[in-house]
C-alpha atoms as a PDB file:
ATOM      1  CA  UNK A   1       0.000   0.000   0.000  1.00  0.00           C
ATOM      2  CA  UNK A   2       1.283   3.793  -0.489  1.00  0.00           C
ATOM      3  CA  UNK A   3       1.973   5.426   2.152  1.00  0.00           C
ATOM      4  CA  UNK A   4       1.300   8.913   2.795  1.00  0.00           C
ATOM      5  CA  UNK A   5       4.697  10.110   2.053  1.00  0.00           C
ATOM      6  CA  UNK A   6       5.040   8.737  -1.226  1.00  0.00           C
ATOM      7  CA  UNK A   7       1.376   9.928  -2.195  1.00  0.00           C
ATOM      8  CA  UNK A   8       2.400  13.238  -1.760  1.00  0.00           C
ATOM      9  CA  UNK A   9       5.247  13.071  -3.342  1.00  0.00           C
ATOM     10  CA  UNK A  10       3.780  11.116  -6.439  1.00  0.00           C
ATOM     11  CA  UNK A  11       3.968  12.720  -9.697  1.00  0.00           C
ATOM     12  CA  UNK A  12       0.892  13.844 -12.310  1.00  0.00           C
ATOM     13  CA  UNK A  13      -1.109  10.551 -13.540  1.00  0.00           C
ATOM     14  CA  UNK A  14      -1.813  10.185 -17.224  1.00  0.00           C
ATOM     15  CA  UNK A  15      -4.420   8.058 -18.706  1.00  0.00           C
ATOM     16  CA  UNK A  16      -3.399   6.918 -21.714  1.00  0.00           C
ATOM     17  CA  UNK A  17      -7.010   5.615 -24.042  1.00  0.00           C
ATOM     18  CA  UNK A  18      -5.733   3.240 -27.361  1.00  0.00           C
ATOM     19  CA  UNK A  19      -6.915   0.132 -28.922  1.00  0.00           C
ATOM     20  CA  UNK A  20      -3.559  -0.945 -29.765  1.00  0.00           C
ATOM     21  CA  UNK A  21      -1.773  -2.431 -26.665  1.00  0.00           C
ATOM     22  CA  UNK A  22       1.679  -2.291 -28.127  1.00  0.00           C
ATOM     23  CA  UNK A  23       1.234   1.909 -28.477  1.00  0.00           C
ATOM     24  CA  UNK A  24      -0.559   1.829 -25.201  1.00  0.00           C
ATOM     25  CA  UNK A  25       3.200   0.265 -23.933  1.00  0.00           C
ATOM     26  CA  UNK A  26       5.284   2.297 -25.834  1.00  0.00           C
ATOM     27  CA  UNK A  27       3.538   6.163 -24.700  1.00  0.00           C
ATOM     28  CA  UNK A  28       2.978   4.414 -20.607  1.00  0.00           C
ATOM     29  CA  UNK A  29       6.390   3.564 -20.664  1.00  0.00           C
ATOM     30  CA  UNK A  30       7.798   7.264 -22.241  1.00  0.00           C
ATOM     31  CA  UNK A  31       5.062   8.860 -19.489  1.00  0.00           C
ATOM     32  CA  UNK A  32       6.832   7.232 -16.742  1.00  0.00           C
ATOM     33  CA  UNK A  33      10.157   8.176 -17.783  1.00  0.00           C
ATOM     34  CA  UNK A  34       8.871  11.728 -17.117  1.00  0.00           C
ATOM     35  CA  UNK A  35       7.526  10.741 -13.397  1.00  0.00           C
ATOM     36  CA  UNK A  36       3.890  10.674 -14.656  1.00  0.00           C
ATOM     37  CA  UNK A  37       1.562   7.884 -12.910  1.00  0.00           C
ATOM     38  CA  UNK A  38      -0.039   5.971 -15.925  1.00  0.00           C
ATOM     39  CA  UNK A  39      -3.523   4.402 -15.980  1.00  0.00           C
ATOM     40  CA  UNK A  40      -4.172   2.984 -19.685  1.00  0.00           C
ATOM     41  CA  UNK A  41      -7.951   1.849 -21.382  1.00  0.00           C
ATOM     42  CA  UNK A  42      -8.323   0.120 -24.677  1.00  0.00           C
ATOM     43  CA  UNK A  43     -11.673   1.419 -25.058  1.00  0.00           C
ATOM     44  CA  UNK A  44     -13.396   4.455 -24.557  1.00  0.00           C
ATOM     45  CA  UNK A  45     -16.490   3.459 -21.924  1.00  0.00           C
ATOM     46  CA  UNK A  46     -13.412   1.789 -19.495  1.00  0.00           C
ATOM     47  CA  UNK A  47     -11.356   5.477 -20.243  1.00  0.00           C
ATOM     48  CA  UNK A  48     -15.013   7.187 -19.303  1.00  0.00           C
ATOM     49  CA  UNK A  49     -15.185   5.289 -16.156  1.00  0.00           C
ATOM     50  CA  UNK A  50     -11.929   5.801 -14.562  1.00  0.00           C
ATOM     51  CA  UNK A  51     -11.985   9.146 -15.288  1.00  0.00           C
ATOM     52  CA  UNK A  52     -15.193   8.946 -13.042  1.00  0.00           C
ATOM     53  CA  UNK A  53     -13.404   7.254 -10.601  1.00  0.00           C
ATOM     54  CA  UNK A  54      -9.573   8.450 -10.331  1.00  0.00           C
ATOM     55  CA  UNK A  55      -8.189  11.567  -9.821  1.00  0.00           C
ATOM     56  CA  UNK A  56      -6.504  12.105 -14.050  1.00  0.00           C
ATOM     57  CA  UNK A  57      -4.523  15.157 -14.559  1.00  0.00           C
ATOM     58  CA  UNK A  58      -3.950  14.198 -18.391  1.00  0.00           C
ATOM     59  CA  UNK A  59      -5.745  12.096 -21.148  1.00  0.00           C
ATOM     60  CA  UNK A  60      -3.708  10.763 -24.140  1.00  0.00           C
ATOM     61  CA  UNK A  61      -6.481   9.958 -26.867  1.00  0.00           C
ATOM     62  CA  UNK A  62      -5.726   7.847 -29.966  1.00  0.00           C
ATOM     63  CA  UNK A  63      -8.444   9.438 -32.589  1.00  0.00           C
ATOM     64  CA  UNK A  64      -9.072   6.185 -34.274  1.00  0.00           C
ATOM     65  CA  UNK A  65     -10.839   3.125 -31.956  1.00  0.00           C
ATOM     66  CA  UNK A  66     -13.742   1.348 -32.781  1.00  0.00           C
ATOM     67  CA  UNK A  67     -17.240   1.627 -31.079  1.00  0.00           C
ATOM     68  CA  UNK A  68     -16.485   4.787 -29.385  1.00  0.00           C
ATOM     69  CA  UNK A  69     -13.950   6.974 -31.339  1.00  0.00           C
ATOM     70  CA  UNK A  70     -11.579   9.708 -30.231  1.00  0.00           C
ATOM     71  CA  UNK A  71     -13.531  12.333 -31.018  1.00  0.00           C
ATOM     72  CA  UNK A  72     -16.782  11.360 -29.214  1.00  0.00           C
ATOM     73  CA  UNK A  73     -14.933  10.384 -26.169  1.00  0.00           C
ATOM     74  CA  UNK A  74     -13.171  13.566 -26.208  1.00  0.00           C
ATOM     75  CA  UNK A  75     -16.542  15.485 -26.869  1.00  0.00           C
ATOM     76  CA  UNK A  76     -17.830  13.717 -23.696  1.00  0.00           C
ATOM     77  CA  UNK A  77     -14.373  14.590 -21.182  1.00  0.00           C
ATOM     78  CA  UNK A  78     -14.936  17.657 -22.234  1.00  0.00           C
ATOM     79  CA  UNK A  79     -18.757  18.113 -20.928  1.00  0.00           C
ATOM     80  CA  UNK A  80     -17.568  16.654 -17.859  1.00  0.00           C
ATOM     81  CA  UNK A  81     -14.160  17.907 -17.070  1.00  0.00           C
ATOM     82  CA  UNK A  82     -11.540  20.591 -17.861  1.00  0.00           C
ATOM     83  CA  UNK A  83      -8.381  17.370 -17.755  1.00  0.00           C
ATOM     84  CA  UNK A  84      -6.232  18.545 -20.261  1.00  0.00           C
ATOM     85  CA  UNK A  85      -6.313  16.157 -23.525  1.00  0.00           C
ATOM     86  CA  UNK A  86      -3.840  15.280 -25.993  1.00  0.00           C
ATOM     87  CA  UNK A  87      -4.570  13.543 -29.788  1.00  0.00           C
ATOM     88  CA  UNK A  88      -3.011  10.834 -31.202  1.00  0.00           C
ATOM     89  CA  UNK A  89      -3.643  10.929 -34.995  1.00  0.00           C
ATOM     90  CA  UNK A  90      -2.161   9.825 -37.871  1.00  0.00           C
ATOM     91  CA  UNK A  91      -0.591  12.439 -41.342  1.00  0.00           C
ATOM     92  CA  UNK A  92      -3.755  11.983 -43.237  1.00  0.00           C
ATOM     93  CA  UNK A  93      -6.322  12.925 -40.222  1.00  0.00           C
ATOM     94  CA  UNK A  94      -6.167  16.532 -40.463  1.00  0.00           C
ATOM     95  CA  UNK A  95      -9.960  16.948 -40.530  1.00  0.00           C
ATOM     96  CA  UNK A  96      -9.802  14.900 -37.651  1.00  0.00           C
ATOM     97  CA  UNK A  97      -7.141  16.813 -36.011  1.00  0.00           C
ATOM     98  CA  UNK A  98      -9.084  20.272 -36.404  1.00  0.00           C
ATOM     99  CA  UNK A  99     -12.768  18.497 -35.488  1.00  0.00           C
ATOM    100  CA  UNK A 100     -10.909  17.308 -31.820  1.00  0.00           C
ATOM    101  CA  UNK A 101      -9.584  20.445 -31.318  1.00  0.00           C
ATOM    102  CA  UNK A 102     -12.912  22.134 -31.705  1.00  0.00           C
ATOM    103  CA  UNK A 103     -14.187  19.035 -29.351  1.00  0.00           C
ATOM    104  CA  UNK A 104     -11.735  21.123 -26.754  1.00  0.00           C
ATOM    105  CA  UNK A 105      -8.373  18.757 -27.049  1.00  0.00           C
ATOM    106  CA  UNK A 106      -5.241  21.001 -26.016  1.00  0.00           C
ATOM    107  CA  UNK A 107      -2.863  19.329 -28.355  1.00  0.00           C
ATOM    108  CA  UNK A 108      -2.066  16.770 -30.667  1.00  0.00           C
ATOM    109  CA  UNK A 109       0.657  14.444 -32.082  1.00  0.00           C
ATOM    110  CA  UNK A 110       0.930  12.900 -35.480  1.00  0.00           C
ATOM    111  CA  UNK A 111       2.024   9.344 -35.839  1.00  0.00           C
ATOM    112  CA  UNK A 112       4.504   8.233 -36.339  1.00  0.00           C
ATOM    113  CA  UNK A 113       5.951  10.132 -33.216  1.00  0.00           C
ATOM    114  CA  UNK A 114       8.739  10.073 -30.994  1.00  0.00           C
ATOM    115  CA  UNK A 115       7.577   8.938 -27.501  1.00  0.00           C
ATOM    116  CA  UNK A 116      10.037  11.911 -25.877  1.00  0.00           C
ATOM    117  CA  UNK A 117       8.337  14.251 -27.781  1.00  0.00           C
ATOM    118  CA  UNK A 118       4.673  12.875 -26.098  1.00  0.00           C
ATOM    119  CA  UNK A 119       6.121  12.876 -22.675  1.00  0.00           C
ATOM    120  CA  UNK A 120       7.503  16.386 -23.015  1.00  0.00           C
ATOM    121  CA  UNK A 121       4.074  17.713 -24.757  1.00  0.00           C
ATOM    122  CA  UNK A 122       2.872  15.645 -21.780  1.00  0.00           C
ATOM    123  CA  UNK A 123       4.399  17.599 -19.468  1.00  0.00           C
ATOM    124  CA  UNK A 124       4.029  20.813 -20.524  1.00  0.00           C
ATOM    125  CA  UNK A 125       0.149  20.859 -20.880  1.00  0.00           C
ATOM    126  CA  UNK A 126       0.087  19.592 -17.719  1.00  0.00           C
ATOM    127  CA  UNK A 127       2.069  22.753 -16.065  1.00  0.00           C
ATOM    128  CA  UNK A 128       0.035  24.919 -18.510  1.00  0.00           C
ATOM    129  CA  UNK A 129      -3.080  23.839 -16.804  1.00  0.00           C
ATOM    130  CA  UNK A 130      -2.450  24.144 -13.102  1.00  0.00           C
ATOM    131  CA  UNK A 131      -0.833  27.353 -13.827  1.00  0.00           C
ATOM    132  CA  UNK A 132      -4.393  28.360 -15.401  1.00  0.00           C
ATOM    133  CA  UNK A 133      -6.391  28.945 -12.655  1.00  0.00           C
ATOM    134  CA  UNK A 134      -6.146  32.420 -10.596  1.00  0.00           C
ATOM    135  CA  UNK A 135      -7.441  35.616  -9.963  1.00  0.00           C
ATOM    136  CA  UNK A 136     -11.204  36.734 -11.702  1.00  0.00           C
ATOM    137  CA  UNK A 137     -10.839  39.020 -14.538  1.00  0.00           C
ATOM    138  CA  UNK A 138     -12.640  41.962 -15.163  1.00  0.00           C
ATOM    139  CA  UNK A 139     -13.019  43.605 -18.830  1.00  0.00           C
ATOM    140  CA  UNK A 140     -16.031  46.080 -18.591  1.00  0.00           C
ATOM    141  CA  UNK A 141     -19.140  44.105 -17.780  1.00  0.00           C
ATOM    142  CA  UNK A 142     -17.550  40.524 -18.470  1.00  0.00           C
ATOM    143  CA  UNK A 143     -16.081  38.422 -15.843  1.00  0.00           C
ATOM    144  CA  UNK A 144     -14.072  35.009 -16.075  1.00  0.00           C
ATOM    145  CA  UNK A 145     -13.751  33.145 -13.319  1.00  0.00           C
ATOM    146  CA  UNK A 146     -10.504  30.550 -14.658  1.00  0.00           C
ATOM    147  CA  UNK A 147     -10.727  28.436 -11.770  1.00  0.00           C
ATOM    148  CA  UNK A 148     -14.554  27.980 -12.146  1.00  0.00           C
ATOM    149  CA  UNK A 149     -14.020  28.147 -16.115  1.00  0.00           C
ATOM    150  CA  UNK A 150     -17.401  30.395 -16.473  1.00  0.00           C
ATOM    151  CA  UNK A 151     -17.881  33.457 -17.863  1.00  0.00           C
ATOM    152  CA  UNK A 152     -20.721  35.984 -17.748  1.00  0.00           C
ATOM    153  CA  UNK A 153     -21.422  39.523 -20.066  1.00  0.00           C
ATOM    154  CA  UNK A 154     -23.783  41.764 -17.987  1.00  0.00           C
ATOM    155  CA  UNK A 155     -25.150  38.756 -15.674  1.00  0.00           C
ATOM    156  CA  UNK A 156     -25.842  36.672 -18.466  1.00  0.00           C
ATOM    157  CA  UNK A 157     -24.236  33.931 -18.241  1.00  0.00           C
ATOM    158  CA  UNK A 158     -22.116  32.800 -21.075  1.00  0.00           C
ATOM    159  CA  UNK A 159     -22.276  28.966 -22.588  1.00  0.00           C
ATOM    160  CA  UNK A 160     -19.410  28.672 -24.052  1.00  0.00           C
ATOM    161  CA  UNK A 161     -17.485  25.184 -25.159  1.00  0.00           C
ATOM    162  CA  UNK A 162     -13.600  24.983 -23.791  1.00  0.00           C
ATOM    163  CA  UNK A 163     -11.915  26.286 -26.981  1.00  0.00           C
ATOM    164  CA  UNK A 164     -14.340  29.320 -27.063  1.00  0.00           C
ATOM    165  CA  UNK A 165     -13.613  29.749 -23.196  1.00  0.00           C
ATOM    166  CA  UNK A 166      -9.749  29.788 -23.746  1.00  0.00           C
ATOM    167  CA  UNK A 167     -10.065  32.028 -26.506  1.00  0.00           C
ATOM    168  CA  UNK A 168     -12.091  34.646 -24.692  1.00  0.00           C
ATOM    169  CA  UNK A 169      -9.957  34.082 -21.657  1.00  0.00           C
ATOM    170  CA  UNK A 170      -6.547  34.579 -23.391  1.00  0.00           C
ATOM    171  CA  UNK A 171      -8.065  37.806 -25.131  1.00  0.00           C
ATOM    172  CA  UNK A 172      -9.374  39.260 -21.648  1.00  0.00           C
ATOM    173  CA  UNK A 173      -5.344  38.537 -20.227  1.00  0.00           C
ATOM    174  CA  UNK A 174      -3.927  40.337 -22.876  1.00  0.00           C
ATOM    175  CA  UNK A 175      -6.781  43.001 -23.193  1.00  0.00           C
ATOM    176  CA  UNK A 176      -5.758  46.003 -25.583  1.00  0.00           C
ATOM    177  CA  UNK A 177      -2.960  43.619 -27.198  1.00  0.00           C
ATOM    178  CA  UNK A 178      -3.610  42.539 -30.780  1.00  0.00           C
ATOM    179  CA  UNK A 179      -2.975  38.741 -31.287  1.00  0.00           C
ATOM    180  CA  UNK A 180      -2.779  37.713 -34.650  1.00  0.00           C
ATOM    181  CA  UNK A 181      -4.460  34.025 -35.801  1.00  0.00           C
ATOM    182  CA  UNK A 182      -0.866  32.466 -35.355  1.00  0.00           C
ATOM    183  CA  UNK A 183      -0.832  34.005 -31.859  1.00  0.00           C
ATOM    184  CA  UNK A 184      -3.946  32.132 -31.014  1.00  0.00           C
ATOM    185  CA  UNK A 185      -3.402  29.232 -32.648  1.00  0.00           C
ATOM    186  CA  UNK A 186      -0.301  28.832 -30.528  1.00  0.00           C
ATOM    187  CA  UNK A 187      -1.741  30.104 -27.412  1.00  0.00           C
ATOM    188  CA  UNK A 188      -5.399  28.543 -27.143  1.00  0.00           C
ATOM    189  CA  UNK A 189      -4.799  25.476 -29.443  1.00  0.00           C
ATOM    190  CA  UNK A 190      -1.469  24.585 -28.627  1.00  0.00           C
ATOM    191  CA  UNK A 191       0.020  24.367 -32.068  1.00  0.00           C
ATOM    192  CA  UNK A 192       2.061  26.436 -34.602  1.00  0.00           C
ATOM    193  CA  UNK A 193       1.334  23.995 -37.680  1.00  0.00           C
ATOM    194  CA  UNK A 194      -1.865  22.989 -37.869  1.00  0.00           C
ATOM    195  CA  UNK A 195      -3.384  22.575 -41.475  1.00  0.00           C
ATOM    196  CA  UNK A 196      -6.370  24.991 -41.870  1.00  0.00           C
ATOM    197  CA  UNK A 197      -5.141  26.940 -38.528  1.00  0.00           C
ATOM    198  CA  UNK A 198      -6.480  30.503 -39.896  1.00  0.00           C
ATOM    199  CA  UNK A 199      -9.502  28.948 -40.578  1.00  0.00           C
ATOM    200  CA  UNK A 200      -9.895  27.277 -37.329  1.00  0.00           C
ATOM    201  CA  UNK A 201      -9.325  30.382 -35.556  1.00  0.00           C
ATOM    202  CA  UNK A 202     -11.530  32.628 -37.868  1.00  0.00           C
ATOM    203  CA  UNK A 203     -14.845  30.033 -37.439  1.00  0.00           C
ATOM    204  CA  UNK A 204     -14.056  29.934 -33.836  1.00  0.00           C
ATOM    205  CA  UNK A 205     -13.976  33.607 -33.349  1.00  0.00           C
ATOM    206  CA  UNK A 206     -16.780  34.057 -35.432  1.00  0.00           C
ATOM    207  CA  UNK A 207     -18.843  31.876 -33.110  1.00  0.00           C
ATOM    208  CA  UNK A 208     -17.329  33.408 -30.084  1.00  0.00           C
ATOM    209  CA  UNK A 209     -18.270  37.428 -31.298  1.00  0.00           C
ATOM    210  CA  UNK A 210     -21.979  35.741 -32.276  1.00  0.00           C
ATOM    211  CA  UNK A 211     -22.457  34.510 -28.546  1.00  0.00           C
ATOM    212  CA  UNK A 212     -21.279  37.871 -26.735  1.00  0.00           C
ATOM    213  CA  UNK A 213     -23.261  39.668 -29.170  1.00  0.00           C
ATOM    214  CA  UNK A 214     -26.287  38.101 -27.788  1.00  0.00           C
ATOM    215  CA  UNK A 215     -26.030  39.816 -25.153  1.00  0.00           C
ATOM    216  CA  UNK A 216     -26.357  44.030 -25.107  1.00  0.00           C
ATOM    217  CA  UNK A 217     -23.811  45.842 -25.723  1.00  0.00           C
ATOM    218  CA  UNK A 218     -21.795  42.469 -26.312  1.00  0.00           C
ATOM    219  CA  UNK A 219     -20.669  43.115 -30.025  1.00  0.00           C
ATOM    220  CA  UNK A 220     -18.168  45.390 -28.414  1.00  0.00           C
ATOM    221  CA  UNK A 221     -15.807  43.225 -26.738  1.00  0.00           C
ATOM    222  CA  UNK A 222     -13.130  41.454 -29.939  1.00  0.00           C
ATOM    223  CA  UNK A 223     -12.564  43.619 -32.775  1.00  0.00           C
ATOM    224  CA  UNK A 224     -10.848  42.864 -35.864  1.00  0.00           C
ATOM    225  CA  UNK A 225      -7.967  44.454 -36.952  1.00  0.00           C
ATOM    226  CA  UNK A 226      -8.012  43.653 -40.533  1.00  0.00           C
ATOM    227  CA  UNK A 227      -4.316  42.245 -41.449  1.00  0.00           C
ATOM    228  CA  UNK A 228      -3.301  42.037 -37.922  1.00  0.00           C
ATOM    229  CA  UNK A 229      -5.683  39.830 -35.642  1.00  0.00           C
ATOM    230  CA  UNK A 230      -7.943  40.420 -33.218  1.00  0.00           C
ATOM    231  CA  UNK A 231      -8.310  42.805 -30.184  1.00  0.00           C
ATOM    232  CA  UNK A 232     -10.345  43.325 -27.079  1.00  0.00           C
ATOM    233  CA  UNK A 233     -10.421  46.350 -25.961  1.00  0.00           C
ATOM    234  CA  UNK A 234      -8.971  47.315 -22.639  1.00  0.00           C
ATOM    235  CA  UNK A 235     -12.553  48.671 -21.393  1.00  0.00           C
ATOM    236  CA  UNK A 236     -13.251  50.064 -17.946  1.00  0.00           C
ATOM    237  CA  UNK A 237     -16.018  48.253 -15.639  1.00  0.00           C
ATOM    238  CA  UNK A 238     -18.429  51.539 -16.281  1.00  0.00           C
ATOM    239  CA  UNK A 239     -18.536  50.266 -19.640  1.00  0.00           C
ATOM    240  CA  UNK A 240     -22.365  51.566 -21.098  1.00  0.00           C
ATOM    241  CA  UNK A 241     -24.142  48.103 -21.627  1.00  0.00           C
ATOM    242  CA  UNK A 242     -24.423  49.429 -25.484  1.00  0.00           C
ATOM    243  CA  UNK A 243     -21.936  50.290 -27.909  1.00  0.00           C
ATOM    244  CA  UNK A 244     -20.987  50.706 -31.549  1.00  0.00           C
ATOM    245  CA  UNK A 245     -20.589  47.939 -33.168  1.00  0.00           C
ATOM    246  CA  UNK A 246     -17.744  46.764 -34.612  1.00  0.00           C
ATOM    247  CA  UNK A 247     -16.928  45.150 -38.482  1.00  0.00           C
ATOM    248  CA  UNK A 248     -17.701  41.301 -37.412  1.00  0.00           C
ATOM    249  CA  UNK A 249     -15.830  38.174 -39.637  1.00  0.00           C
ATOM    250  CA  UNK A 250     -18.253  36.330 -42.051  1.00  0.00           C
ATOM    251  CA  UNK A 251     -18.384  32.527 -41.062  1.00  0.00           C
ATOM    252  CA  UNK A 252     -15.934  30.786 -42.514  1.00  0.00           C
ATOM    253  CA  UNK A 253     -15.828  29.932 -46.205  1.00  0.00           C
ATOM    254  CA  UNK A 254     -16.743  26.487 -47.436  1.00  0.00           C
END
């Protein structure tokens, strides 16, 4: 049995969800290297239920598994819990790739990968996330609350799916600071080389400016600065619950 020293002295634990034993092996063992605790399921209902069960500060993901794919398993971590989760996909999934990250992954890996490379990722999304939480930000009549992850515009509380949260989130931190698409990509998604990256960011911005429009006065919080990125303004809390309304993106093409 573990002892109370060594419990609080154990490192992060990873759950690691593939079909393929020999992969499941290969990323455990690379995780452990790195002083993570690893947990592994073949299939995504046993993944769903330890996840229920044991405390998981990461979930490794292969996309492709039969009766419940990556995606849908990630789509249903996500409605349940803010655990940071990292794709496994191969070269020619890059549809797949975008639809997980919209599903609220953090990162992704193509195959074939170096298992160093997973346990670093690994690591690093794991820092990125307890460093998340803090202090409630304030831009005019919005507030974020990171270490409740909700958000509300004028009392109205705002719905928002993970990716749409982080976005809104790492606008509100760097208030008054344009941030061009590769700046978010890198930021919110995690990644610097993602195929269709502008036009991830664009559809997701899009759908982020039509939510806090909703909501009076709303329309004024992410501007676009055409040829540069995207802005929010640094606005006071008095901020009038109306405003003028600023050039919105189109949805994406396509």
């Amino acid at each position: 049995m573990t002892g109370p020293a060594e419990t609080a002295a154990a490192g992060p634990t990873a759950l690691v969800v593939d079909d393929e034993p020999q992969m499941t092996i290969i990323i455990e063992f690379a995780l452990q290297t790195q002083g993570f605790t690893v947990l592994t399921a073949h299939d995504g209902a046993t993944a769903l239920n330890l996840l229920r069960t044991r405390a998981i500060d990461l979930v490794v993901l292969d996309v492709m598994m039969p009766t419940m794919d990556g995606l849908t398993l990630c789509g249903r971590i996500r409605a349940r819990s803010e655990v940071p989760v990292m794709l496994l996909t191969a070269l020619s999934q890059h549809d797949d790739v975008i639809a997980g990250l919209e599903q609220g992954a953090d990162d992704y890996v193509t195959k074939p990968f170096h298992p160093r490379e997973v346990a670093l990722r690994a690591q690093a999304l794991v820092r990125r996330h307890r460093r998340s939480g803090g202090a409630v930000i304030r831009v005019g009549h919005l507030v974020i609350d990171p270490v409740t992850q909700s958000a509300t515009l004028a009392r109205h509380r705002l719905d928002l799916p993970f990716t749409e949260f982080k976005l809104l989130t790492h606008l509100a931190t760097r208030r008054g600071v344009p941030q061009s698409w590769q700046d978010l990509l890198r930021e919110v998604w995690g990644t610097t080389d993602l195929l269709g990256g502008r036009d991830v960011v664009k559809s997701t911005v899009y759908r982020l400016r039509s939510r806090l429009a909703a909501v009076p006065g709303g329309s004024a919080y992410i501007r676009t600065l055409r040829g540069v990125g995207y802005l929010m303004p640094d606005l006071p809390d008095d901020t009038p619950e109306s405003g003028p309304a600023d050039e919105p993106d189109g949805p994406p093409a396509g």
